[in-house]
C-alpha atoms as a PDB file:
ATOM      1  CA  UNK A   1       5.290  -8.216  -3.255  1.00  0.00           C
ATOM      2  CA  UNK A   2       3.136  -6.194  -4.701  1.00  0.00           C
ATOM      3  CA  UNK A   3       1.394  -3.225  -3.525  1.00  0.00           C
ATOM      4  CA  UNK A   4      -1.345  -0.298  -4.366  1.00  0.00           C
ATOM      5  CA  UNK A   5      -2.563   2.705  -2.200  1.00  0.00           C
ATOM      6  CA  UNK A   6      -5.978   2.724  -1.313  1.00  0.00           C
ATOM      7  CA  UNK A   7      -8.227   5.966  -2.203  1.00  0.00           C
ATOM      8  CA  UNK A   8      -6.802   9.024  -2.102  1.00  0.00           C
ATOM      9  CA  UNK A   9      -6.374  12.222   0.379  1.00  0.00           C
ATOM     10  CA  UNK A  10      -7.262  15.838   0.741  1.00  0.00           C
ATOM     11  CA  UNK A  11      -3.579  16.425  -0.124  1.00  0.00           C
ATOM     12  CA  UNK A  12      -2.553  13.438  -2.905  1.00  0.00           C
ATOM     13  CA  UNK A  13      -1.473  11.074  -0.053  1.00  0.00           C
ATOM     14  CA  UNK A  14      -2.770   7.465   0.431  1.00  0.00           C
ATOM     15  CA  UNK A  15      -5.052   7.175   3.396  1.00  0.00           C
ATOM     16  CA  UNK A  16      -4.188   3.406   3.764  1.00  0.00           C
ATOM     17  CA  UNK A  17      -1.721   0.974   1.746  1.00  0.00           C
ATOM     18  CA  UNK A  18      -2.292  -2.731   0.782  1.00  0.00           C
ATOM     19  CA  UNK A  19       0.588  -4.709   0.295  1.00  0.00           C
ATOM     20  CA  UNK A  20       0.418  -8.483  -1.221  1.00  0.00           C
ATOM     21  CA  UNK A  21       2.902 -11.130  -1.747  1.00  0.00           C
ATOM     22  CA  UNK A  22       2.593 -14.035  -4.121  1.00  0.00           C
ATOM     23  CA  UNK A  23       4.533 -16.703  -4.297  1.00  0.00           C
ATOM     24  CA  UNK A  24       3.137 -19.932  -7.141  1.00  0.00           C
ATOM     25  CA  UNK A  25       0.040 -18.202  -7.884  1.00  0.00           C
ATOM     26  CA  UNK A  26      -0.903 -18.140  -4.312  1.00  0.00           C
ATOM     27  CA  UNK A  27      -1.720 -14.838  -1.793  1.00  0.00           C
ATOM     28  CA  UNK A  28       0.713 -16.122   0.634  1.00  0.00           C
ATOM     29  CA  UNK A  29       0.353 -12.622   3.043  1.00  0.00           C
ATOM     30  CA  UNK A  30      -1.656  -9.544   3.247  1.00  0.00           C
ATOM     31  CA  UNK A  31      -0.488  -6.454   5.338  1.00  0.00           C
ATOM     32  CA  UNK A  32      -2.554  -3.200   5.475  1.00  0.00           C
ATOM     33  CA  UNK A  33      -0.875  -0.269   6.583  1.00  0.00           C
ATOM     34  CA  UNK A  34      -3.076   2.549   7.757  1.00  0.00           C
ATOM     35  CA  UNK A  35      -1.072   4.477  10.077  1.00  0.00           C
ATOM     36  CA  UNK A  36       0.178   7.865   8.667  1.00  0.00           C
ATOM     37  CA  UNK A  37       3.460   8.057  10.332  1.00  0.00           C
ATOM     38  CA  UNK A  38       4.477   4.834   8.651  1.00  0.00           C
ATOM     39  CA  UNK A  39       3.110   5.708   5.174  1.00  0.00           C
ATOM     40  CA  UNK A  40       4.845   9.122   5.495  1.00  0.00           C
ATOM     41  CA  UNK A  41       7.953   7.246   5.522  1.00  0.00           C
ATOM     42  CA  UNK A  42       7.288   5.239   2.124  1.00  0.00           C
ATOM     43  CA  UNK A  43       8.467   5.930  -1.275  1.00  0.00           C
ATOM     44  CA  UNK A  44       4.645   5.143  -2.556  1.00  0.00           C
ATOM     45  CA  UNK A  45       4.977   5.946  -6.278  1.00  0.00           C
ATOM     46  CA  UNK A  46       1.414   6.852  -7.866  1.00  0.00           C
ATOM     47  CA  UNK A  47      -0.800   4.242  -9.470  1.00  0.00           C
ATOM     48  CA  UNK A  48      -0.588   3.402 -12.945  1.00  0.00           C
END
């Protein structure tokens, strides 16, 4: 699975989080995640 933040906060943090997973060169799910309580508790490292 791969995932990226979306945008960017006031204060660095992600305002929403897109997560896909791939499996044979196929988008086989796509979860957003755009409540704050849940994204404070990931280990989002920043975009390269």
């Amino acid at each position: 699975m791969d995932r990226a933040p979306l945008g960017g906060g006031n204060d660095g943090t992600p305002p929403s989080l897109l997560a896909l997973t791939v499996a044979d060169g196929h988008f086989t799910e796509i979860t957003a995640v755009v409540d704050p309580a849940e994204l404070a508790l990931m280990d989002l490292a920043a975009p390269v």
